[in-house]
N, C-alpha and C. Protein backbone atom coordinates (compact mmCIF):
# COMPACT_ATOMS: atom_id res chain seq x y z
N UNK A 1 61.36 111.83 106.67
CA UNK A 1 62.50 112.71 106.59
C UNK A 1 62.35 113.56 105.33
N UNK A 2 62.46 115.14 105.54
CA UNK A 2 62.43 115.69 104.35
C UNK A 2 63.47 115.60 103.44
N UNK A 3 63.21 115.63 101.97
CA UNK A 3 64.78 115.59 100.85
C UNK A 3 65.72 116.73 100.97
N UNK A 4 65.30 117.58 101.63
CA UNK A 4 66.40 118.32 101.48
C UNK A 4 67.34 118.15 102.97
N UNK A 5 66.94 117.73 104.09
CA UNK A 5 67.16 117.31 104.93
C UNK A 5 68.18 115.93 104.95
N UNK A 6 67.57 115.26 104.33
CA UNK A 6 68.52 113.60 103.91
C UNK A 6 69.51 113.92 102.77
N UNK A 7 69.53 115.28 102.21
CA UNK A 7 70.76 115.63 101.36
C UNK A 7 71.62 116.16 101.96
N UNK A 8 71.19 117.03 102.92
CA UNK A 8 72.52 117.98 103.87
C UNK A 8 72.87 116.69 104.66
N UNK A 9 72.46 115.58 105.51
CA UNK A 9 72.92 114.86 106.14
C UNK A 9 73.79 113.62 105.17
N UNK A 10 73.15 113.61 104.09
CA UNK A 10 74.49 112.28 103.39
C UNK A 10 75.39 113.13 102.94
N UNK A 11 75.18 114.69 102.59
CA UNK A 11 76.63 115.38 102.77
C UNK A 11 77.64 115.53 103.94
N UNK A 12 76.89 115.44 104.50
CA UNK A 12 77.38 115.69 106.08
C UNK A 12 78.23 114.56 106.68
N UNK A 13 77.82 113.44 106.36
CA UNK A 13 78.58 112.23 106.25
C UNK A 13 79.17 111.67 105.52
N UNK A 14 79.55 112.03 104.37
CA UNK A 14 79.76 112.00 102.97
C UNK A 14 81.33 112.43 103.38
N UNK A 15 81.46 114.02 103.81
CA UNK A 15 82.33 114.74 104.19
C UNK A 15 83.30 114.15 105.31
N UNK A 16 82.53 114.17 106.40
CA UNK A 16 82.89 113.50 107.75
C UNK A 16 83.76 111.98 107.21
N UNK A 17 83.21 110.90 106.52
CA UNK A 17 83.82 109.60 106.38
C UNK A 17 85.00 109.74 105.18
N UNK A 18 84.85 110.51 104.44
CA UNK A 18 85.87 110.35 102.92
C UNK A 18 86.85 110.51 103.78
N UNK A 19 87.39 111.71 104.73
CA UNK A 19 88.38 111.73 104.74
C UNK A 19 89.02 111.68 106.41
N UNK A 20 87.88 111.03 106.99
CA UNK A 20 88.61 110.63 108.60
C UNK A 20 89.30 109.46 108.71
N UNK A 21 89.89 109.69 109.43
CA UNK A 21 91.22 109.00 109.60
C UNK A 21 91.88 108.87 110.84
N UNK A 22 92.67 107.97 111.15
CA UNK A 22 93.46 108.12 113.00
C UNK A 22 94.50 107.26 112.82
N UNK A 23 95.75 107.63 113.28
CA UNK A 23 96.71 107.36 113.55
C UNK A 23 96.67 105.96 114.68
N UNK A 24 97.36 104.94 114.43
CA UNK A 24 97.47 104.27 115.58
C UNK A 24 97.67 104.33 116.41
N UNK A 25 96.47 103.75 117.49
CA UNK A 25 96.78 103.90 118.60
C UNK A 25 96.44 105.04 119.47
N UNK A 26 95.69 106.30 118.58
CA UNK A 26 94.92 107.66 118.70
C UNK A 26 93.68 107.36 119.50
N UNK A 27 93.46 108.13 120.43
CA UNK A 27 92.42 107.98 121.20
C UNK A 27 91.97 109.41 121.43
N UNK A 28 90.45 109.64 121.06
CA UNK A 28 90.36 111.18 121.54
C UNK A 28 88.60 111.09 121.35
N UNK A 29 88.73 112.02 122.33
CA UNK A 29 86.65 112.88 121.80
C UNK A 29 86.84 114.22 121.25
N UNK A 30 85.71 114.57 120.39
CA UNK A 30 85.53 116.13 120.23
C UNK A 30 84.75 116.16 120.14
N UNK A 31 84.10 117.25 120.18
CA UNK A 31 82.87 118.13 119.88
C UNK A 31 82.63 118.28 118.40
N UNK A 32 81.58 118.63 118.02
CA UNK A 32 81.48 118.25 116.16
C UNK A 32 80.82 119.48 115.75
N UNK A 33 81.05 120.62 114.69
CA UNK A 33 80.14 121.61 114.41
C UNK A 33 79.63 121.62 113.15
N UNK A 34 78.81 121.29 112.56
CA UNK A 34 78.61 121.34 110.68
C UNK A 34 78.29 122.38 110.54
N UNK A 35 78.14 123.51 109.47
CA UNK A 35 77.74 124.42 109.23
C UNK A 35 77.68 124.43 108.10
N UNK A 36 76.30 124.77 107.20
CA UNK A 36 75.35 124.52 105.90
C UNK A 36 75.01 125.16 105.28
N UNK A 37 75.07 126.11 104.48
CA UNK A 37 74.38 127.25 103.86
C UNK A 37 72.96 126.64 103.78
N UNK A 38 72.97 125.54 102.88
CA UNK A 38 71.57 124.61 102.51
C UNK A 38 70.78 124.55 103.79
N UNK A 39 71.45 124.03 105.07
CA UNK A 39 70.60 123.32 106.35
C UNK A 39 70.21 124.70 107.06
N UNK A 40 70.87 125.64 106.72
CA UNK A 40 70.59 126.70 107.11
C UNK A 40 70.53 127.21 108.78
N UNK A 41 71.25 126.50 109.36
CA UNK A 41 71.86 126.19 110.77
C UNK A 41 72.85 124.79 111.06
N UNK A 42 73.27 125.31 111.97
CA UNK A 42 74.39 124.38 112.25
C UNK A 42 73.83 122.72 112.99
N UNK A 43 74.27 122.39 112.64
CA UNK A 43 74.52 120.74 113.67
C UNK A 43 75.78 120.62 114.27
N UNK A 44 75.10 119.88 115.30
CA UNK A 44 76.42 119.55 116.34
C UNK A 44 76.34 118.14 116.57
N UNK A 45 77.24 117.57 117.12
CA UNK A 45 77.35 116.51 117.62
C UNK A 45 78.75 116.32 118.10
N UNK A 46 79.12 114.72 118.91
CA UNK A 46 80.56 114.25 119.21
C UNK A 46 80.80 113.25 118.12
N UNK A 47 82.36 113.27 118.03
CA UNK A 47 82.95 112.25 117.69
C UNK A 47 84.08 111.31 118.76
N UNK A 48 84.30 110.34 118.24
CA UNK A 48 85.00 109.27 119.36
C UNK A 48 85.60 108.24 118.32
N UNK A 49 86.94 108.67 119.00
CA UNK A 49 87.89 107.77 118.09
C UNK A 49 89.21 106.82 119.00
N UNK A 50 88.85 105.99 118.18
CA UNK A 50 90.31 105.00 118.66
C UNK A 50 90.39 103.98 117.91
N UNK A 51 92.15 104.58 117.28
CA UNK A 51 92.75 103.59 116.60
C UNK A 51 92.21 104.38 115.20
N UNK A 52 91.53 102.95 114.20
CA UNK A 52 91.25 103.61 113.37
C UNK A 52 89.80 103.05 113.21
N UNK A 53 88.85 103.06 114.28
CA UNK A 53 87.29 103.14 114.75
C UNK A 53 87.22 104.38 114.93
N UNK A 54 85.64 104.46 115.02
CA UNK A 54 85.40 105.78 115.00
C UNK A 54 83.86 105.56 115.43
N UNK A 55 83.19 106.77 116.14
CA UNK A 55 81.94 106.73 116.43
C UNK A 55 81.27 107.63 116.40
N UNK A 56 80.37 108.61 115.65
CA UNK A 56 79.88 110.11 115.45
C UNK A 56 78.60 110.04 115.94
N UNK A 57 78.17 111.04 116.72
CA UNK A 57 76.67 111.03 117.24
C UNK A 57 76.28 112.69 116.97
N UNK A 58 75.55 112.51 115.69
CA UNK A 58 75.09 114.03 115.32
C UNK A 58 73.56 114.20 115.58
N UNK A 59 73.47 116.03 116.26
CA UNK A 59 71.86 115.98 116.77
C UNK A 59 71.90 116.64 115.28
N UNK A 60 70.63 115.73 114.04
CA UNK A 60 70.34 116.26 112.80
C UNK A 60 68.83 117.04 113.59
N UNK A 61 68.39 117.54 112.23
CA UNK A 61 66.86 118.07 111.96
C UNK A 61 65.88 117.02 112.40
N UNK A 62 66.02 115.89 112.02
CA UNK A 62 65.59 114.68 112.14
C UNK A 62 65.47 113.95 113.03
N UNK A 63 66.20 114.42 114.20
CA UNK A 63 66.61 113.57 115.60
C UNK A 63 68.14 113.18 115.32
N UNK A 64 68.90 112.53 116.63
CA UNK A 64 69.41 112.21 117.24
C UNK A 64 70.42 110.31 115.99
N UNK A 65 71.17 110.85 115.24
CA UNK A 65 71.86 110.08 114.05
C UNK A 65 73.52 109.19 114.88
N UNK A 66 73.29 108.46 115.17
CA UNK A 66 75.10 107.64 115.43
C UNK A 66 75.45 106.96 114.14
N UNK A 67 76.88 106.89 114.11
CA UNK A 67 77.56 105.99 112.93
C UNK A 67 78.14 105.43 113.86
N UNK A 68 78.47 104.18 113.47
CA UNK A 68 79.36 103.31 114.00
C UNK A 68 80.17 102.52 112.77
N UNK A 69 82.06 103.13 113.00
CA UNK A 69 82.82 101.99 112.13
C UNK A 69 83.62 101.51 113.37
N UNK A 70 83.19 100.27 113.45
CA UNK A 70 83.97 98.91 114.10
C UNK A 70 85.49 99.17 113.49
N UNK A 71 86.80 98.90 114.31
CA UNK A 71 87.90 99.31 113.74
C UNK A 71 88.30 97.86 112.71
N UNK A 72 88.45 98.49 111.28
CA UNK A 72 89.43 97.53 110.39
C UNK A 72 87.72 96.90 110.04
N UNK A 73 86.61 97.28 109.61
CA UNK A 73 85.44 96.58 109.29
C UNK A 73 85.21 97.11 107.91
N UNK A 74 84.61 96.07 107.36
CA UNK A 74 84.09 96.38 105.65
C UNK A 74 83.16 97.59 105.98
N UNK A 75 82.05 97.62 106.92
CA UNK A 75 80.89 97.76 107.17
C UNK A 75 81.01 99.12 108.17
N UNK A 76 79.78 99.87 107.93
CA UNK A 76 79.83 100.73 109.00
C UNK A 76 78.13 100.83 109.60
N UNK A 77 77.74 101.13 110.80
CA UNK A 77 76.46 101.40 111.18
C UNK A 77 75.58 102.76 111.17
N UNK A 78 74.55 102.85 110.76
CA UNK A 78 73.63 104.37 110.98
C UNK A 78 72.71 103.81 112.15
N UNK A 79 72.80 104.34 113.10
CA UNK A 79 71.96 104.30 114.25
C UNK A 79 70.82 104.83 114.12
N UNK A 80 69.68 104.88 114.36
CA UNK A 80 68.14 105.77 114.56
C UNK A 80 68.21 105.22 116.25
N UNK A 81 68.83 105.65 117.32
CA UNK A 81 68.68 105.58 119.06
C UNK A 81 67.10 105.85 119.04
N UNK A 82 66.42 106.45 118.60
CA UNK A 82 65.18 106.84 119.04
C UNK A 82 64.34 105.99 118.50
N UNK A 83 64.56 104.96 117.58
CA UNK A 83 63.99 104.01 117.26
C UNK A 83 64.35 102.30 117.28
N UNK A 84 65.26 102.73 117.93
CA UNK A 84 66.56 101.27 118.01
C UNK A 84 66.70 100.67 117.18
N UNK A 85 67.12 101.08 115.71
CA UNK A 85 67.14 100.94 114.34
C UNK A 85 68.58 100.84 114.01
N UNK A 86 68.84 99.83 113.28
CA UNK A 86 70.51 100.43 112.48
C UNK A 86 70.27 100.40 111.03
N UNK A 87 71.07 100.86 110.11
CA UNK A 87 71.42 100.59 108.56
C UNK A 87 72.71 100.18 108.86
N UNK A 88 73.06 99.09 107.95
CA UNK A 88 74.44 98.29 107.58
C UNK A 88 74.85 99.17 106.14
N UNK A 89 76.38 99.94 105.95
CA UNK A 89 75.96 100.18 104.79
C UNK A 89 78.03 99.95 104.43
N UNK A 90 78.36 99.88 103.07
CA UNK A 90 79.83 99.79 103.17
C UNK A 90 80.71 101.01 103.67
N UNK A 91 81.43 100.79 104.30
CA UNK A 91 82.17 101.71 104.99
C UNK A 91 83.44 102.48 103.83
N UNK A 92 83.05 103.47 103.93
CA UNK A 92 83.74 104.24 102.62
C UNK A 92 84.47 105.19 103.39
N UNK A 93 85.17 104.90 104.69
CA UNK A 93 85.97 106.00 105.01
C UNK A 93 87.53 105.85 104.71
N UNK A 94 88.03 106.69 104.79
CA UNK A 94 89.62 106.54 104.01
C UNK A 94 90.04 107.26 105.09
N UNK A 95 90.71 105.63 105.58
CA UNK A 95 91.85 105.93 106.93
C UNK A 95 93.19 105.82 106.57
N UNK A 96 93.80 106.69 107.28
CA UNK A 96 95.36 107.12 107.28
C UNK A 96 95.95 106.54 108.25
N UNK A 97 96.98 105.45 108.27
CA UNK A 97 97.94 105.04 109.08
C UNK A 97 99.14 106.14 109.15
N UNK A 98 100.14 105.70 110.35
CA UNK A 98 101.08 106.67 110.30
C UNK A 98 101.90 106.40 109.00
N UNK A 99 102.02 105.46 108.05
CA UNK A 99 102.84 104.93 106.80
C UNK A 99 102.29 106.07 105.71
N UNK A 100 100.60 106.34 105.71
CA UNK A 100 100.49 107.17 104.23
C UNK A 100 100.00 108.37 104.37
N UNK A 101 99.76 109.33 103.31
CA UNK A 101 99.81 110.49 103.17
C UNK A 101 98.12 110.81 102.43
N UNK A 102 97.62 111.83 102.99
CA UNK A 102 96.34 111.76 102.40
C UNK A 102 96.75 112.65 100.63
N UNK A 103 97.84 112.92 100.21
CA UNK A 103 97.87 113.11 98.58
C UNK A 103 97.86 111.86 97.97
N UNK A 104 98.56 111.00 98.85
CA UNK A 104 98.61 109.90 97.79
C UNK A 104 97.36 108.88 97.61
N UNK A 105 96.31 108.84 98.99
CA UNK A 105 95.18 108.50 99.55
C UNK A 105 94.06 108.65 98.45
N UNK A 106 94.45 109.62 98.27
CA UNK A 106 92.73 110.48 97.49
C UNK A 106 93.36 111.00 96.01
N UNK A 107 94.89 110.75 95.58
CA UNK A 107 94.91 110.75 94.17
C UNK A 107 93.89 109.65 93.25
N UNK A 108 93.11 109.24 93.39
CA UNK A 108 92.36 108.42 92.92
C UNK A 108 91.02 109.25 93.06
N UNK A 109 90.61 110.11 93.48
CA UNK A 109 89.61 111.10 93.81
C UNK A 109 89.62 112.49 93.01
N UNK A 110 90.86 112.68 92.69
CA UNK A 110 90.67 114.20 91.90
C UNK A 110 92.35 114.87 92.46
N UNK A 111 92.39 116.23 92.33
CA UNK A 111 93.95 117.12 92.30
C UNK A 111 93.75 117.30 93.72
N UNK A 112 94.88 117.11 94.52
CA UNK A 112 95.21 117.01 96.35
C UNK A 112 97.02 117.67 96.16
N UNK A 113 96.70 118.92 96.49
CA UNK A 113 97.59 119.89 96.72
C UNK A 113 97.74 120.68 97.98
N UNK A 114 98.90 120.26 98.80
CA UNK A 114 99.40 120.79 99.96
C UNK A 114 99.89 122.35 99.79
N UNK A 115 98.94 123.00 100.84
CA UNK A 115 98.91 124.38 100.92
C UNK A 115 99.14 124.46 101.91
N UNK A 116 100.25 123.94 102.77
CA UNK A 116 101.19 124.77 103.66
C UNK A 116 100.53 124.00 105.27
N UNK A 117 100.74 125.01 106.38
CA UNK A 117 100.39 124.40 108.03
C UNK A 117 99.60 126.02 108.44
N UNK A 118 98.83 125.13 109.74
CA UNK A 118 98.23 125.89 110.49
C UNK A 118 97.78 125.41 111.67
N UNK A 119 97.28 125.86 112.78
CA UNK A 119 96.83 125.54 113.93
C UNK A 119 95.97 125.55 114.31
N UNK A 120 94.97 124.68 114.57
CA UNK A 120 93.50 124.18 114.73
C UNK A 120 92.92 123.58 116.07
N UNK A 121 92.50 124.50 117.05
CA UNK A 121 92.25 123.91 118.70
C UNK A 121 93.89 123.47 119.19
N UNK A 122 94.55 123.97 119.11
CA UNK A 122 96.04 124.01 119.61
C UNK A 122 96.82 122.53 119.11
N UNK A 123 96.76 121.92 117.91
CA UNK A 123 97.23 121.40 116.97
C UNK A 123 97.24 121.63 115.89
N UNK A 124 98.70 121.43 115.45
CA UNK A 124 99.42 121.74 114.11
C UNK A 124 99.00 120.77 113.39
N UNK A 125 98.19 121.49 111.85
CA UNK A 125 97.52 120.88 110.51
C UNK A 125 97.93 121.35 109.39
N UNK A 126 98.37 119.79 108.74
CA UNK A 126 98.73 120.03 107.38
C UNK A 126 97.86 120.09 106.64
N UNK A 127 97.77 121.82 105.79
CA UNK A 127 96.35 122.14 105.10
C UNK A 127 96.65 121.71 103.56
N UNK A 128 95.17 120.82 102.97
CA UNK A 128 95.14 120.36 101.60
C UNK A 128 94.01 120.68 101.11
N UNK A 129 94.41 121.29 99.71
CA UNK A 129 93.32 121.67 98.72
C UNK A 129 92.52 120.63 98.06
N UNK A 130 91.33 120.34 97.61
CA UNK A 130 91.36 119.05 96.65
C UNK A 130 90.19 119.67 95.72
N UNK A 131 90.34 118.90 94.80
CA UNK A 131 89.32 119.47 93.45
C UNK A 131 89.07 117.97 92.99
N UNK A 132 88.00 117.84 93.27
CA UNK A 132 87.28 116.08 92.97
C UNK A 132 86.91 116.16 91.71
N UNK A 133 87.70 114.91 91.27
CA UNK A 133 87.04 114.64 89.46
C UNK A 133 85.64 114.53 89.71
N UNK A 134 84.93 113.92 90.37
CA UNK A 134 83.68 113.89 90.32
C UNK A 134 82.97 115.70 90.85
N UNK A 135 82.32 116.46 89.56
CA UNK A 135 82.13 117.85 90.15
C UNK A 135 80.85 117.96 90.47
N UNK A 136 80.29 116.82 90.61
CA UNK A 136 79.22 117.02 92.05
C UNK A 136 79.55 117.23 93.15
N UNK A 137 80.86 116.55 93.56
CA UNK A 137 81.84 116.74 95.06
C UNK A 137 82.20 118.21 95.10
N UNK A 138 82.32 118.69 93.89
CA UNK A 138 82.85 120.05 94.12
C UNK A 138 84.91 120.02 94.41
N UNK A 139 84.71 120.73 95.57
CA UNK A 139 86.61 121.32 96.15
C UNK A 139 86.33 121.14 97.31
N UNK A 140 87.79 121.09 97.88
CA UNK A 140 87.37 121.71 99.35
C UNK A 140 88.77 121.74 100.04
N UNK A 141 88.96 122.17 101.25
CA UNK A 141 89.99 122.29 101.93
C UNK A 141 90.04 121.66 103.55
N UNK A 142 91.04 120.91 103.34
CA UNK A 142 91.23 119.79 104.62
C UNK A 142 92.46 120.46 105.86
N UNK A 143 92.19 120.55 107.11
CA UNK A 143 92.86 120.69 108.08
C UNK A 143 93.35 119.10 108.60
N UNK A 144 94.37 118.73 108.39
CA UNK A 144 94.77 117.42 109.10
C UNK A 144 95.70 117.51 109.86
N UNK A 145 95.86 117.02 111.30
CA UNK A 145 95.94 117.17 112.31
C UNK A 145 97.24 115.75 112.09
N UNK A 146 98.85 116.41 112.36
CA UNK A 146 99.15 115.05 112.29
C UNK A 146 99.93 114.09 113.23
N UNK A 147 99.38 114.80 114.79
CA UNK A 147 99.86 113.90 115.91
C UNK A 147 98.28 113.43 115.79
N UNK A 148 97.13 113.68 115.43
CA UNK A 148 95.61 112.54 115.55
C UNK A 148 95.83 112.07 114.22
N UNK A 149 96.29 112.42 113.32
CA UNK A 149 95.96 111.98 111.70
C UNK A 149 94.74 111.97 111.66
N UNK A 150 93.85 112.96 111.75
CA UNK A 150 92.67 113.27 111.27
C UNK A 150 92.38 114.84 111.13
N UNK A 151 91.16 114.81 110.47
CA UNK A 151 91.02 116.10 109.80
C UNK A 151 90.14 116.49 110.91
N UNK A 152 90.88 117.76 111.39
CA UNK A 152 90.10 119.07 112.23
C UNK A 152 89.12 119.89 112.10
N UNK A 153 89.27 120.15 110.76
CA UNK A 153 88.64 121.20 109.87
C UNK A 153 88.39 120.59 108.45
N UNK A 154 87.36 120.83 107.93
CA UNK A 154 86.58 120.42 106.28
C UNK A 154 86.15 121.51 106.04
N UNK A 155 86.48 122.04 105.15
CA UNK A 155 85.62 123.22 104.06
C UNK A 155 85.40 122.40 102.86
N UNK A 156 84.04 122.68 102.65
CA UNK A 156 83.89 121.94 100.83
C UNK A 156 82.69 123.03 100.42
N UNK A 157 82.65 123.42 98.84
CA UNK A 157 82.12 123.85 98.04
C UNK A 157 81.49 122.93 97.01
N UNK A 158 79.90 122.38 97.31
CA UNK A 158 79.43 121.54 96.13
C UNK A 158 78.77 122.41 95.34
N UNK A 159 77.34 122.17 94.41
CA UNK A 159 76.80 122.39 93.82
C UNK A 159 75.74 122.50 94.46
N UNK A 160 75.56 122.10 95.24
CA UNK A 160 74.41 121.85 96.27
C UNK A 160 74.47 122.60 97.60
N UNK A 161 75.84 122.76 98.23
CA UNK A 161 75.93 123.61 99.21
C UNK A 161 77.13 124.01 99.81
N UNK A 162 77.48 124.48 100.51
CA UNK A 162 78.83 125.55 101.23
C UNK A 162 78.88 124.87 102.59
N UNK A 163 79.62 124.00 102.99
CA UNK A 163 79.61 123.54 104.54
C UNK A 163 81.29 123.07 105.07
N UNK A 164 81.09 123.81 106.40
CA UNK A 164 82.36 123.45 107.22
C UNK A 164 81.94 122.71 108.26
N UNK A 165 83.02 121.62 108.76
CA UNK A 165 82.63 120.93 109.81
C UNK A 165 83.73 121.08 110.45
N UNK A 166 83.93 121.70 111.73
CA UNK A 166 84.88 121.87 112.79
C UNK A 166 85.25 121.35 114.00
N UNK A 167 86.30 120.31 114.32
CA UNK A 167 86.03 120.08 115.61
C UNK A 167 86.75 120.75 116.55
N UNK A 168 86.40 120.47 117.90
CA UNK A 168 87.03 121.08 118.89
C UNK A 168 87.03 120.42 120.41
N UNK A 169 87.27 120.94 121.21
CA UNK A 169 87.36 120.92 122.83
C UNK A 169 88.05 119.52 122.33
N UNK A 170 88.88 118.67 121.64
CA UNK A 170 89.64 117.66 121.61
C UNK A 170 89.94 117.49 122.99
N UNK A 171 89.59 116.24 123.56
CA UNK A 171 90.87 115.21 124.48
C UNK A 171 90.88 114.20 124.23
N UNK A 172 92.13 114.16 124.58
CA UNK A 172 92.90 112.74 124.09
C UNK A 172 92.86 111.65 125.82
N UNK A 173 92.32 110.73 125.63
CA UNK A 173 92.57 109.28 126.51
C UNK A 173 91.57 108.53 126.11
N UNK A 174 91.75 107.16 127.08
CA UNK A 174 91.40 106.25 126.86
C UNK A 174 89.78 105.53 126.79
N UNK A 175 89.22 105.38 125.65
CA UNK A 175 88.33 105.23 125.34
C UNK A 175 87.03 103.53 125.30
N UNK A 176 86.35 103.25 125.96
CA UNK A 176 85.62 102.42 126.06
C UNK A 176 85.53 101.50 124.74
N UNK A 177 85.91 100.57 124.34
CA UNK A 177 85.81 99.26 123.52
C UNK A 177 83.80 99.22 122.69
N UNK A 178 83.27 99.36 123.86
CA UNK A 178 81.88 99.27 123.17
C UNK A 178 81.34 100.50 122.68
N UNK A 179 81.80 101.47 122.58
CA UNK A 179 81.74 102.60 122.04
C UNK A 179 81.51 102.25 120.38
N UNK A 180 82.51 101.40 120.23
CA UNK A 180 82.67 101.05 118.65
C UNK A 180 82.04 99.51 118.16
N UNK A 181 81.31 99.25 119.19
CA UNK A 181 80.21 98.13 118.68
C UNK A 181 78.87 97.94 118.44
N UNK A 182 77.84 97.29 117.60
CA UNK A 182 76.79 98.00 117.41
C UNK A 182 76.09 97.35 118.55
N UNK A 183 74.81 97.77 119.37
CA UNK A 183 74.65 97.90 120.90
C UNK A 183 73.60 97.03 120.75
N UNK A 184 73.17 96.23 121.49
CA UNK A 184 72.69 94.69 121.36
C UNK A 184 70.65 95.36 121.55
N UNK A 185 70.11 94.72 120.64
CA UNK A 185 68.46 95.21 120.90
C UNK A 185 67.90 96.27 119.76
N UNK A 186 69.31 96.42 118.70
CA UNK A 186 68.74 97.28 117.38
C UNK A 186 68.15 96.11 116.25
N UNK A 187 67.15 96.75 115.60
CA UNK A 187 66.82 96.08 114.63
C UNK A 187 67.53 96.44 113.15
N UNK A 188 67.72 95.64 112.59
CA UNK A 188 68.12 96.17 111.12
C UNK A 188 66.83 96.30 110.12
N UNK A 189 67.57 97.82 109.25
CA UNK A 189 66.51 98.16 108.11
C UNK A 189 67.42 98.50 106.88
N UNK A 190 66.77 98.72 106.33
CA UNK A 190 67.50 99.29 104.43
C UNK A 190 66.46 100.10 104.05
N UNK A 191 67.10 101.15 102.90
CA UNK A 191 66.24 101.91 102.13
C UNK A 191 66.80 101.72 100.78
């Protein structure tokens, strides 16, 4: 895998996990768009959510990438499908129940300032600014969606690169259980 390649993608997921999130009891697919100044084309992939699991399958530079967070798990999975490979790694996503608010979520992260509503694939999002103490993270601006409680839209500005990740064609029903388990016949690796 090239380095500049394994940097746009742990941004890419970096982005995607800090701040996804689902409401209980949320069930939905979308379509996934990244867009990179650095990668210098877009990636796509789906996401698949229920509850507060989640399952992303992005086509990288690299091939064909799944995450898997098991709902309510320490742990989350990196898939290699083309090699029947997983990484175990800690699950660092910051989920939102219907009880909290992503200002109060990510005050531990840097300044999270509500800049008003907008409408994103025909749901209403409460839009937030954030400026990460850590200024390798850079800023960025969150679309959160708050009948899914998840973010629609990511804009972030690092040091390293300019990327939005957009979803879309959202539907909402009922979603397969093994979707969110890791799939029996992978081997485990570490780097």
């Amino acid at each position: 895998m090239h380095c500049k390649s394994k940097g746009i993608l742990r941004a890419a997921l970096f982005l995607v996990f800090l701040l996804a999130g689902s409401a209980l009891g949320a069930e939905f697919t979308a379509d996934m768009v990244i867009s990179s100044k650095a990668a210098g084309a877009d990636m796509t992939g789906k996401v698949f959510v229920k509850g507060n699991a989640l399952r992303q399958e992005l086509d990288t530079p690299v091939g064909v990438q799944t995450t898997i967070i098991p709902s309510g798990a320490a742990v989350m999975y990196v898939l290699l499908p083309g090699q029947k490979m997983y990484m175990e790694i800690p699950n660092t996503q910051v989920t939102l129940d219907s009880s909290e608010n992503l200002e109060a979520k990510m005050a531990n992260q840097g300044k999270v300032t509500k800049k008003g509503s907008e409408t994103i694939g025909g749901y209403s999002c409460d839009v937030y600014h954030i400026v990460y103490s850590d200024k390798n993270l850079g800023e960025g601006t969150v679309w959160v969606s708050g009948e899914l409680n998840y973010p629609l839209k990511i804009f972030t500005v690092t040091p390293q690169d300019t990327a939005t990740i957009l979803y879309k064609n959202i539907r909402q029903g009922k979603l397969d259980n093994g979707l969110f388990s890791l799939p029996a016949g992978y081997k485990k690796f570490s780097m």
